[in-house]
C-alpha atoms as a PDB file:
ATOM      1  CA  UNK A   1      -2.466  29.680  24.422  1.00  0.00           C
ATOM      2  CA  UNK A   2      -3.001  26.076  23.714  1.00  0.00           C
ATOM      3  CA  UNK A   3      -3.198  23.041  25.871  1.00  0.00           C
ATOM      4  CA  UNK A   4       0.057  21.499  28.132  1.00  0.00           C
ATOM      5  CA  UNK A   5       1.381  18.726  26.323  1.00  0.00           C
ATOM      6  CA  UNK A   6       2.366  15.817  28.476  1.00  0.00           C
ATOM      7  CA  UNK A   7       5.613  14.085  29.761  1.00  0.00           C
ATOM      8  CA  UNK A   8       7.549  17.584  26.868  1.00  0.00           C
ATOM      9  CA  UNK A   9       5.554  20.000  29.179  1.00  0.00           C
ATOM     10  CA  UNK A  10       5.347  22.133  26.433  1.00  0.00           C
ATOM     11  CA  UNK A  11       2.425  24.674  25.336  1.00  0.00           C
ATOM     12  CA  UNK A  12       1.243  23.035  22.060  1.00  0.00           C
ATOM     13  CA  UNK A  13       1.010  26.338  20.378  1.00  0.00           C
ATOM     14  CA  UNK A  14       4.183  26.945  21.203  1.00  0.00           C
ATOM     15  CA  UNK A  15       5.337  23.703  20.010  1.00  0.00           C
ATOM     16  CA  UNK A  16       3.323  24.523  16.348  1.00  0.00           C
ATOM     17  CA  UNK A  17       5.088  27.662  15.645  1.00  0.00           C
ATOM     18  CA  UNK A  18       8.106  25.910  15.879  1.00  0.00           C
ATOM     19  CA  UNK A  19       7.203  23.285  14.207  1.00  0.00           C
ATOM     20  CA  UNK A  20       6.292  25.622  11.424  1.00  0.00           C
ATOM     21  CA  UNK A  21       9.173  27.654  11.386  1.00  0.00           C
ATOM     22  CA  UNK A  22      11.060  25.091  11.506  1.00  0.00           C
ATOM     23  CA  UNK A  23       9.094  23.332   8.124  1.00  0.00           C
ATOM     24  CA  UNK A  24      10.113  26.793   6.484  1.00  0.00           C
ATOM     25  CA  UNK A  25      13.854  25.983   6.207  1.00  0.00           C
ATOM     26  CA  UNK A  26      14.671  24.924   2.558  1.00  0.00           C
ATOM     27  CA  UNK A  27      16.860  21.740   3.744  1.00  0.00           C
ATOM     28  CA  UNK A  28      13.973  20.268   6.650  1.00  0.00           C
ATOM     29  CA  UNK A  29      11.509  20.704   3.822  1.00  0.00           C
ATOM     30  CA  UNK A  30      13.602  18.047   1.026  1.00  0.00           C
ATOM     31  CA  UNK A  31      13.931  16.098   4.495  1.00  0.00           C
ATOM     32  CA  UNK A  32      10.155  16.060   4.651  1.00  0.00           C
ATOM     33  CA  UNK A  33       9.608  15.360   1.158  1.00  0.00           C
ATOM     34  CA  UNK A  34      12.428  12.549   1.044  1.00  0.00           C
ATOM     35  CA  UNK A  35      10.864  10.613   4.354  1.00  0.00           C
ATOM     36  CA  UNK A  36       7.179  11.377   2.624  1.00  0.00           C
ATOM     37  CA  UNK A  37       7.936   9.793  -0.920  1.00  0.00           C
ATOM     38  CA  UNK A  38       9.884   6.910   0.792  1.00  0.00           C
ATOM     39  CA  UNK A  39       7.009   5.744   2.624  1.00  0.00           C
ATOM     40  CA  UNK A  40       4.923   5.710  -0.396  1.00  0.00           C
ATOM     41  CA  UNK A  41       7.265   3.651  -1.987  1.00  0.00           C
ATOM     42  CA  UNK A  42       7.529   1.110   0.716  1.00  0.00           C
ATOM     43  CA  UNK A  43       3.980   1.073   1.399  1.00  0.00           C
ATOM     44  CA  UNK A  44       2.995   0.440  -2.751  1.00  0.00           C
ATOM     45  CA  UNK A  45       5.462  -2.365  -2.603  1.00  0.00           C
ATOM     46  CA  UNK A  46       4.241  -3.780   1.151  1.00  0.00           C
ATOM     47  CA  UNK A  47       0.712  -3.788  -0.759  1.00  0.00           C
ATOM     48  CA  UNK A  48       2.080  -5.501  -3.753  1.00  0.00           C
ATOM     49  CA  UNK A  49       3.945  -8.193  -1.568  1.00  0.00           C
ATOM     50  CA  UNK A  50       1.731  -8.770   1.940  1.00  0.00           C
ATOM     51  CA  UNK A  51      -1.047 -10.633   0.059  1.00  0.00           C
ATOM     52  CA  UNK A  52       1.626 -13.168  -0.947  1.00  0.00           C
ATOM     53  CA  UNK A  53       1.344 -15.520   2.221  1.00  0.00           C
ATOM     54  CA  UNK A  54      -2.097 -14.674   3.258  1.00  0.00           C
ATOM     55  CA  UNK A  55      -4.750 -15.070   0.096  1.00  0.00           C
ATOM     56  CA  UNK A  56      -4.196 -18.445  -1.026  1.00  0.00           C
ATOM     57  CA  UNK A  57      -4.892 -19.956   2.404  1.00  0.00           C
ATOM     58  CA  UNK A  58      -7.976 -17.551   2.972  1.00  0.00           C
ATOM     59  CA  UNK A  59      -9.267 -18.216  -0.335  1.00  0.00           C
ATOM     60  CA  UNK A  60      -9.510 -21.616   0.642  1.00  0.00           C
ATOM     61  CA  UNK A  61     -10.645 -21.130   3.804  1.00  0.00           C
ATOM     62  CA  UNK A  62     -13.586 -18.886   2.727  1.00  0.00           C
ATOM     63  CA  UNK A  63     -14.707 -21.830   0.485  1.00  0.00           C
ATOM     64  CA  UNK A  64     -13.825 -19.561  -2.803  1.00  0.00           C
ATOM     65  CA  UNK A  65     -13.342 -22.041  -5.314  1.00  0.00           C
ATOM     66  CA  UNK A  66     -15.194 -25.564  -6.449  1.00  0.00           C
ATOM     67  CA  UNK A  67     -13.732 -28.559  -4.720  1.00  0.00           C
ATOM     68  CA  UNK A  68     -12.641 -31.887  -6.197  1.00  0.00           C
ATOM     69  CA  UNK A  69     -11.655 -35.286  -4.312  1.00  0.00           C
ATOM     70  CA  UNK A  70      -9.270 -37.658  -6.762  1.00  0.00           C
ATOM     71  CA  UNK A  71      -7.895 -40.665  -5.688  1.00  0.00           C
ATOM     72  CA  UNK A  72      -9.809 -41.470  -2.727  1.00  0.00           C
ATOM     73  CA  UNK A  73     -10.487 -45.020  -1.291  1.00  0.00           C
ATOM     74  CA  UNK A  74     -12.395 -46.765   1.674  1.00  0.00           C
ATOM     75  CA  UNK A  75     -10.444 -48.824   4.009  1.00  0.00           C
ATOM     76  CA  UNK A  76     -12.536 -50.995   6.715  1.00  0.00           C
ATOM     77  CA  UNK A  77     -11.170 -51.757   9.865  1.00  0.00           C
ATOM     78  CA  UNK A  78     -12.497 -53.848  12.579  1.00  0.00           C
ATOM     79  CA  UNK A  79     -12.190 -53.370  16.193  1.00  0.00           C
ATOM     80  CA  UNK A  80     -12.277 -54.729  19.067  1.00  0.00           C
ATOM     81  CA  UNK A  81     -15.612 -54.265  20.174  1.00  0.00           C
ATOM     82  CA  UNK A  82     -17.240 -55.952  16.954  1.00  0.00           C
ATOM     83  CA  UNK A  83     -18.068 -52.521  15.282  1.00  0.00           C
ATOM     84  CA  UNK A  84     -16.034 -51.664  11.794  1.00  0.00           C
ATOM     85  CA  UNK A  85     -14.712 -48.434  10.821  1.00  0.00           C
ATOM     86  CA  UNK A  86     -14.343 -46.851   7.432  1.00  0.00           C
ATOM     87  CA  UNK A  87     -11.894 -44.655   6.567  1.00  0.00           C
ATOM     88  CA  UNK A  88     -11.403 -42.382   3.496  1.00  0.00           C
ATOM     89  CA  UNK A  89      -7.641 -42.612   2.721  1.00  0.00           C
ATOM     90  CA  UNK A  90      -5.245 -41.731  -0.125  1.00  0.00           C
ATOM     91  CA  UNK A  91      -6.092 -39.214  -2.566  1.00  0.00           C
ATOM     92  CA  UNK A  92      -5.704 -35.666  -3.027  1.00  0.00           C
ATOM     93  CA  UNK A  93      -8.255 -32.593  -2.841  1.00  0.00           C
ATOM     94  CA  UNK A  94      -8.213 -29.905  -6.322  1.00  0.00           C
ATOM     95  CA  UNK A  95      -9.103 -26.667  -5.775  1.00  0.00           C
ATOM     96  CA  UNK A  96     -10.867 -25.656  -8.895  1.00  0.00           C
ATOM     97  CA  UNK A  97      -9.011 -22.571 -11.077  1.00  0.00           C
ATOM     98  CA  UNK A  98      -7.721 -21.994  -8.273  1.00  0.00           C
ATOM     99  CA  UNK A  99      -3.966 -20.622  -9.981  1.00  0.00           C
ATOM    100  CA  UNK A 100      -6.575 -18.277 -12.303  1.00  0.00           C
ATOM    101  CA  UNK A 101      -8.330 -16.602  -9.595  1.00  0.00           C
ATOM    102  CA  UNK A 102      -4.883 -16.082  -7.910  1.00  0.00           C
ATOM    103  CA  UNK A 103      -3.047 -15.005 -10.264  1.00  0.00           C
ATOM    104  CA  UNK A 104      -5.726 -12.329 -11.985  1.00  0.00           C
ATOM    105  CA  UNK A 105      -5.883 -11.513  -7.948  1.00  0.00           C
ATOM    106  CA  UNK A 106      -2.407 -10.864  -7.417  1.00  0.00           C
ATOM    107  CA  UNK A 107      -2.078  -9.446 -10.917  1.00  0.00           C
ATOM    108  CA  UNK A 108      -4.989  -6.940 -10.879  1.00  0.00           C
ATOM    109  CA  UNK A 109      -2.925  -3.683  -8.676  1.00  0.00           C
ATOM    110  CA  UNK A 110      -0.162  -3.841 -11.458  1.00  0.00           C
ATOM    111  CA  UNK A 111      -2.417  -4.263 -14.547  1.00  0.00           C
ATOM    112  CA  UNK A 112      -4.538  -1.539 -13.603  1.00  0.00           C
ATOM    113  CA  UNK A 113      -1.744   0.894 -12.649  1.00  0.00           C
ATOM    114  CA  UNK A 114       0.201  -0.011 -15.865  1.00  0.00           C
ATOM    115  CA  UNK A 115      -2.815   1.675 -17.730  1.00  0.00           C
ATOM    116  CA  UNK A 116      -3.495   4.499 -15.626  1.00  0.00           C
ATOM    117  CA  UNK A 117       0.402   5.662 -15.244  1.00  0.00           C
ATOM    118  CA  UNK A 118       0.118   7.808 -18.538  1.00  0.00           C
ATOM    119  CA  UNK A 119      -2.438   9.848 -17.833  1.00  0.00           C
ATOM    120  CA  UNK A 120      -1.234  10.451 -13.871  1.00  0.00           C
ATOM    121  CA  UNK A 121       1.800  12.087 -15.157  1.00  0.00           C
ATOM    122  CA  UNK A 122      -0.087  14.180 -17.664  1.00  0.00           C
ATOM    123  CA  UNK A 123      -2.180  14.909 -15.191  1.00  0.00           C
ATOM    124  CA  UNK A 124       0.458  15.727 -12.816  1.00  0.00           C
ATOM    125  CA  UNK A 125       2.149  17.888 -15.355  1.00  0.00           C
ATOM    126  CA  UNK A 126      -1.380  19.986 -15.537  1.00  0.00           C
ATOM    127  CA  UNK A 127      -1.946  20.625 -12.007  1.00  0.00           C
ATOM    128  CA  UNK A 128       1.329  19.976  -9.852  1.00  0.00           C
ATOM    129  CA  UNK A 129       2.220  16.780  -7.607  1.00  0.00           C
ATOM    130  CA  UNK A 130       0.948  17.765  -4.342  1.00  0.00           C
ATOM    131  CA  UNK A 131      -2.778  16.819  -4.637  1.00  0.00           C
ATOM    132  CA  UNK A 132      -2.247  13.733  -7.299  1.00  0.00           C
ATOM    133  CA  UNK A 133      -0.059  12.614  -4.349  1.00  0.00           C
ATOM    134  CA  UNK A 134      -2.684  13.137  -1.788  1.00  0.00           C
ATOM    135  CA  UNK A 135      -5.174  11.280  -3.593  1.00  0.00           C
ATOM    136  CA  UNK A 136      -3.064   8.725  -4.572  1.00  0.00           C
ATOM    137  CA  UNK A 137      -2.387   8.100  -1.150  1.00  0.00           C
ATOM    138  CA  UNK A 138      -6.236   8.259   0.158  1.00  0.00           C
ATOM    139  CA  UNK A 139      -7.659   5.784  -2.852  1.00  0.00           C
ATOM    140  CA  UNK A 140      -4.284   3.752  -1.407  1.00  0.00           C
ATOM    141  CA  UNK A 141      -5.951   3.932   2.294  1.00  0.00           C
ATOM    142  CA  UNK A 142      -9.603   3.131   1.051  1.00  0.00           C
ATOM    143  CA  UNK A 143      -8.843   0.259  -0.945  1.00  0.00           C
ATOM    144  CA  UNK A 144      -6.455  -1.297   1.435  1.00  0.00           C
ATOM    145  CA  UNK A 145      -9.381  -0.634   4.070  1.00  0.00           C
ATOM    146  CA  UNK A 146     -11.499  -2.143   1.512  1.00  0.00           C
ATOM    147  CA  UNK A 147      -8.970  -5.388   1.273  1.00  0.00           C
ATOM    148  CA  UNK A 148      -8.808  -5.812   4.535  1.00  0.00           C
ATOM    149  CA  UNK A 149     -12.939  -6.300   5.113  1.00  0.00           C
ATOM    150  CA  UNK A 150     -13.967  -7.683   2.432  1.00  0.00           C
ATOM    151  CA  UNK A 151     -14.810 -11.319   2.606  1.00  0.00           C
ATOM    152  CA  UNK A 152     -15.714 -12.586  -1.108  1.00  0.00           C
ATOM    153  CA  UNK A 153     -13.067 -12.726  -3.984  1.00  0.00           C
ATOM    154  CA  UNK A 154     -14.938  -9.849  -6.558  1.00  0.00           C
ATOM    155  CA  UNK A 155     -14.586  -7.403  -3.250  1.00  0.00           C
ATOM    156  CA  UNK A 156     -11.017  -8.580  -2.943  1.00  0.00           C
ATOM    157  CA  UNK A 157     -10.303  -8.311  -6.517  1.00  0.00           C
ATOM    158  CA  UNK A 158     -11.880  -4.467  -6.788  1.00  0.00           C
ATOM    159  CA  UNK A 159      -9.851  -3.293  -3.874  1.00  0.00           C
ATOM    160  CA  UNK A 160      -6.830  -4.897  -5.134  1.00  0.00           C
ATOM    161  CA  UNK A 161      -7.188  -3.117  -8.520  1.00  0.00           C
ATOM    162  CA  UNK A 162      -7.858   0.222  -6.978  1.00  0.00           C
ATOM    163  CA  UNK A 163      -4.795   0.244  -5.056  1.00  0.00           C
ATOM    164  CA  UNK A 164      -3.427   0.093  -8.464  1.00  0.00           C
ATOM    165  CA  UNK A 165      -4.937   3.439  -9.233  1.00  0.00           C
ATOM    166  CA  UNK A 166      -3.738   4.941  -6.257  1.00  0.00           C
ATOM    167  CA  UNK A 167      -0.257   3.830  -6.643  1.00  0.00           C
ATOM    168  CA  UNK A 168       0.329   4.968 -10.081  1.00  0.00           C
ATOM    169  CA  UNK A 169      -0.775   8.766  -8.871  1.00  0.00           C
ATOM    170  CA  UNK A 170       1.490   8.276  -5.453  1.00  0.00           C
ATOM    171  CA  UNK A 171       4.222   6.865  -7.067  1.00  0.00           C
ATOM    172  CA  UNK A 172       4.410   9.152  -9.861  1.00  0.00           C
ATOM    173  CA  UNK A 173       3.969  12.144  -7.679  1.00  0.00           C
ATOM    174  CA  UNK A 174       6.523  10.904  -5.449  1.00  0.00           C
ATOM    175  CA  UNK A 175       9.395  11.022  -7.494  1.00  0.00           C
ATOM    176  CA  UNK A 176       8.589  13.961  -9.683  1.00  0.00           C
ATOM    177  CA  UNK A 177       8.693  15.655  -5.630  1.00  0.00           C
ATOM    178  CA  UNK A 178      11.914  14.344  -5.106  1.00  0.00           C
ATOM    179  CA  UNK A 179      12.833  15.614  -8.861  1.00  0.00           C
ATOM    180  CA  UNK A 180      11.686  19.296  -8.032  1.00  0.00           C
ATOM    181  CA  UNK A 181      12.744  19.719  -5.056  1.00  0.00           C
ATOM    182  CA  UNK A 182      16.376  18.158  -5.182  1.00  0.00           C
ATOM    183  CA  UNK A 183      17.439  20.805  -7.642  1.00  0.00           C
ATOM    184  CA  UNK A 184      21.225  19.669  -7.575  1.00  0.00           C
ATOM    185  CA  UNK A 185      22.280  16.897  -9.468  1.00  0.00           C
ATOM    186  CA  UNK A 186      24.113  15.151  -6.649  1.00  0.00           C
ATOM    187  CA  UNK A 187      21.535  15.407  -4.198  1.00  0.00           C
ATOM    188  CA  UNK A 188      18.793  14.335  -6.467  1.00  0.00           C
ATOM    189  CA  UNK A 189      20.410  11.300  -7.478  1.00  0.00           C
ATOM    190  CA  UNK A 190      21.517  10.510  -3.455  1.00  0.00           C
ATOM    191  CA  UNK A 191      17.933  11.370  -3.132  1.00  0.00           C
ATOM    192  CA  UNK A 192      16.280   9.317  -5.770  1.00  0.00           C
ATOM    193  CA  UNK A 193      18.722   6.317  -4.391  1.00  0.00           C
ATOM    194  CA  UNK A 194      17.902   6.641  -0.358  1.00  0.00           C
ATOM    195  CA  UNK A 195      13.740   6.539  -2.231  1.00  0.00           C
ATOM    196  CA  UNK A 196      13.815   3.664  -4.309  1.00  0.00           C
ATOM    197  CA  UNK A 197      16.085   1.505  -1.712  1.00  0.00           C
ATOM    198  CA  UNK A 198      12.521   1.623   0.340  1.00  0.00           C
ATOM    199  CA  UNK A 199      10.787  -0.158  -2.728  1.00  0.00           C
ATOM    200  CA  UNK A 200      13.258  -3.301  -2.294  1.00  0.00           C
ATOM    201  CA  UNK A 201      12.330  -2.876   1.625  1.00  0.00           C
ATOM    202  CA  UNK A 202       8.852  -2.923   1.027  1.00  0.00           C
ATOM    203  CA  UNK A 203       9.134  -6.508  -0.987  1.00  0.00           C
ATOM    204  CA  UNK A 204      11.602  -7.711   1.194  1.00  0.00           C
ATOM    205  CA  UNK A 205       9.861  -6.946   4.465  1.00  0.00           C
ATOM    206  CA  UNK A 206       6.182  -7.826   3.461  1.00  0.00           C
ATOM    207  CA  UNK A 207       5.844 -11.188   3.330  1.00  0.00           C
ATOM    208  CA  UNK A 208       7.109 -11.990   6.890  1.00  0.00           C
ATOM    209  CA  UNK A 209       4.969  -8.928   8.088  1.00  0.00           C
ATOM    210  CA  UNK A 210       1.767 -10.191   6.740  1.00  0.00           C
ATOM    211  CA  UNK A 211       2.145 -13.840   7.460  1.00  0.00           C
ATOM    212  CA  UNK A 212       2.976 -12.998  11.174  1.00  0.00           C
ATOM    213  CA  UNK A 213       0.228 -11.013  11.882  1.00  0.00           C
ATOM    214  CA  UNK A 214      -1.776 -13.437   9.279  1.00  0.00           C
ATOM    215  CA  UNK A 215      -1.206 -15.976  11.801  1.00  0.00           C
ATOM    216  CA  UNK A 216      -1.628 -13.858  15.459  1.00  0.00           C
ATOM    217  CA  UNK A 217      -4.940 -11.994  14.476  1.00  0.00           C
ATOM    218  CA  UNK A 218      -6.168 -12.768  11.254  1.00  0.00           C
ATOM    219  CA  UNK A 219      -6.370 -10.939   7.869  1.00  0.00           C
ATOM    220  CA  UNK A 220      -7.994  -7.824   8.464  1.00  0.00           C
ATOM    221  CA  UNK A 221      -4.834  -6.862  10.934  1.00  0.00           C
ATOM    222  CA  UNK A 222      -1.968  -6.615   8.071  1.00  0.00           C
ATOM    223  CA  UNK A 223      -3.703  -4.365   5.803  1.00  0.00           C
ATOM    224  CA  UNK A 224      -5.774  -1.867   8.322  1.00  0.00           C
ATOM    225  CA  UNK A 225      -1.493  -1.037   9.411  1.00  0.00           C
ATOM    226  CA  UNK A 226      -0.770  -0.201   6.126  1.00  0.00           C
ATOM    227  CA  UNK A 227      -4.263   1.428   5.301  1.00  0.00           C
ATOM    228  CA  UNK A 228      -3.371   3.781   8.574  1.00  0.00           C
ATOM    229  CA  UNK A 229       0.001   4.668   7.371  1.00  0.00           C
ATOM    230  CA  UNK A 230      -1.291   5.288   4.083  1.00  0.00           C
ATOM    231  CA  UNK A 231      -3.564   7.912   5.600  1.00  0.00           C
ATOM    232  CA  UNK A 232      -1.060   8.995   7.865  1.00  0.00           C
ATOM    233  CA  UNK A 233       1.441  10.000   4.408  1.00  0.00           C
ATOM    234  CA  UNK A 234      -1.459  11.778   3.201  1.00  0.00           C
ATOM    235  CA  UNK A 235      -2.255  14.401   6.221  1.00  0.00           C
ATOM    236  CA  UNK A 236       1.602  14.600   5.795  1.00  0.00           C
ATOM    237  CA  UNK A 237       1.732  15.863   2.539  1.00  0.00           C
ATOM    238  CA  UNK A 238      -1.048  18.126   2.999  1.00  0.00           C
ATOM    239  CA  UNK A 239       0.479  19.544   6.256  1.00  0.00           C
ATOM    240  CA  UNK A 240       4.118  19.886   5.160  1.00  0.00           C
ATOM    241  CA  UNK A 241       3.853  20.608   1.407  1.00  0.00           C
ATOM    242  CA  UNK A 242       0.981  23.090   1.252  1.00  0.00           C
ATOM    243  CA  UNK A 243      -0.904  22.246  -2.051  1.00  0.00           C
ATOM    244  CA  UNK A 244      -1.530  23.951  -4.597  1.00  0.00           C
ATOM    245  CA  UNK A 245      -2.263  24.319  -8.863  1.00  0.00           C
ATOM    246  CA  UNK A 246       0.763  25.303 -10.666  1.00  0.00           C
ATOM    247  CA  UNK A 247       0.231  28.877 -12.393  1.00  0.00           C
ATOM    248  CA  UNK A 248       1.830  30.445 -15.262  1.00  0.00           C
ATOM    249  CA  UNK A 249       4.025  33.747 -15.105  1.00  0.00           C
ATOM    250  CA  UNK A 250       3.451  36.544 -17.398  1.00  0.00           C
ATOM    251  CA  UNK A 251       5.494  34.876 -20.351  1.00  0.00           C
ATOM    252  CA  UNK A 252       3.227  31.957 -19.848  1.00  0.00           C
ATOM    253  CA  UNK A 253       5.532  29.584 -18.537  1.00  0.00           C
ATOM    254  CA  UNK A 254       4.154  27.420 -16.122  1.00  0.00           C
ATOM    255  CA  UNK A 255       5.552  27.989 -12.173  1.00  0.00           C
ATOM    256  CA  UNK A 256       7.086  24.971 -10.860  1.00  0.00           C
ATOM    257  CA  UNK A 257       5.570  23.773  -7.699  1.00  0.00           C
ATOM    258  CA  UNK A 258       7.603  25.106  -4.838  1.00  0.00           C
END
């Protein structure tokens, strides 16, 4: 017997074989996989978005780039007590290539998983989607993790562009899942519609989620979240999908991953 889980009251062995037999069912596993695959597509597409409102301002703020003053000019003032004051007024500061730095930032995750999206879905096509998926997911958690501590812009821009490697295997895997297991056309395709909806969420809802918590506790907040749930996709997969290496059947056609 297991231990009394609170405020159910439930024996938590009790609870896992139900849990399991309950995973076993055909149409709770394509519920699984559907819920699994959409928040892999949200949370590619929060990580492509959430840096939108935060970077520029904490590139700045972290003294990143060379600093220019144009345009500046003294004005003297004298007050009452006999004493002048100068004041710098006018002008305008330039941050230094600054839009370069941002935009090889911002463009690093998509650049990087533009090249490495051909050889994830070979690679998927070798050894099945499950464990492409996991580690898609994990390098997604790492480098996220990575984002969200690292304090100089070539730390920044290596985490960025390995959440680019990630994504490519998580996305892929993702919807060659939904493909497999949503064996009927109709399904697939509600499928397939219900899982990409989430990638319009995830750019719609990141900006405000980032700048919020930008603003309340500073930048590591935002992107430990979405590291978390990241992980948290992962020990799903590996819990509720079981994975494995395709095989091939005596004819030697490969065995589709169940």
């Amino acid at each position: 017997m297991g231990f009394n889980v609170p405020v159910i009251n439930r024996d938590s062995e009790i609870l896992k074989q139900e849990a399991k037999k309950w995973l076993e069912q055909q149409e709770n596993q394509k519920k699984c996989v559907l819920v699994i695959v959409s928040i892999a597509l949200l949370l590619d597409n929060m990580l492509y978005m959430v840096i939108v409102p935060i970077i520029p301002k904490y590139l700045r703020d972290i003294h990143n780039y060379e600093v220019s003053f144009e345009g500046y000019h003294n004005e003297t003032h004298r007050l009452a007590n006999g004493t002048y004051l100068v004041k710098e007024v006018g002008g305008r500061i330039e941050y230094l290539d600054e839009e370069l730095e941002l935009g090889w930032l911002f463009a690093s995750k998509a650049l990087l998983q533009i090249f490495v999206n051909p050889f994830s879905g070979y690679i998927i096509d070798r050894v099945g989607y499950e464990i492409p998926m996991i580690l898609g997911l994990c390098t997604m958690f790492f480098s996220t993790a990575i984002f969200a501590l690292g304090k100089s812009y070539g730390v920044l821009l290596f985490a960025r562009s390995l959440q680019g490697f990630g994504s490519a295997f998580a996305d892929t895997s993702g919807l060659a899942m939904i493909a497999d297991r949503f064996t009927e056309e109709n399904e697939r395709s509600a499928a397939l519609g219900i899982a990409l909806a989430f990638i319009s969420f995830g750019c719609l809802v990141a900006p405000p989620f980032g700048s919020v918590l930008y603003s309340l506790a500073g930048k590591p907040v935002p992107f430990l979240i979405l590291s978390f749930v990241c992980l948290a996709d992962a020990i799903a997969v590996f819990m509720v999908i079981n994975p494995h290496r395709r095989g091939t059947d005596s004819h030697g056609e490969k065995v589709q991953g169940s």
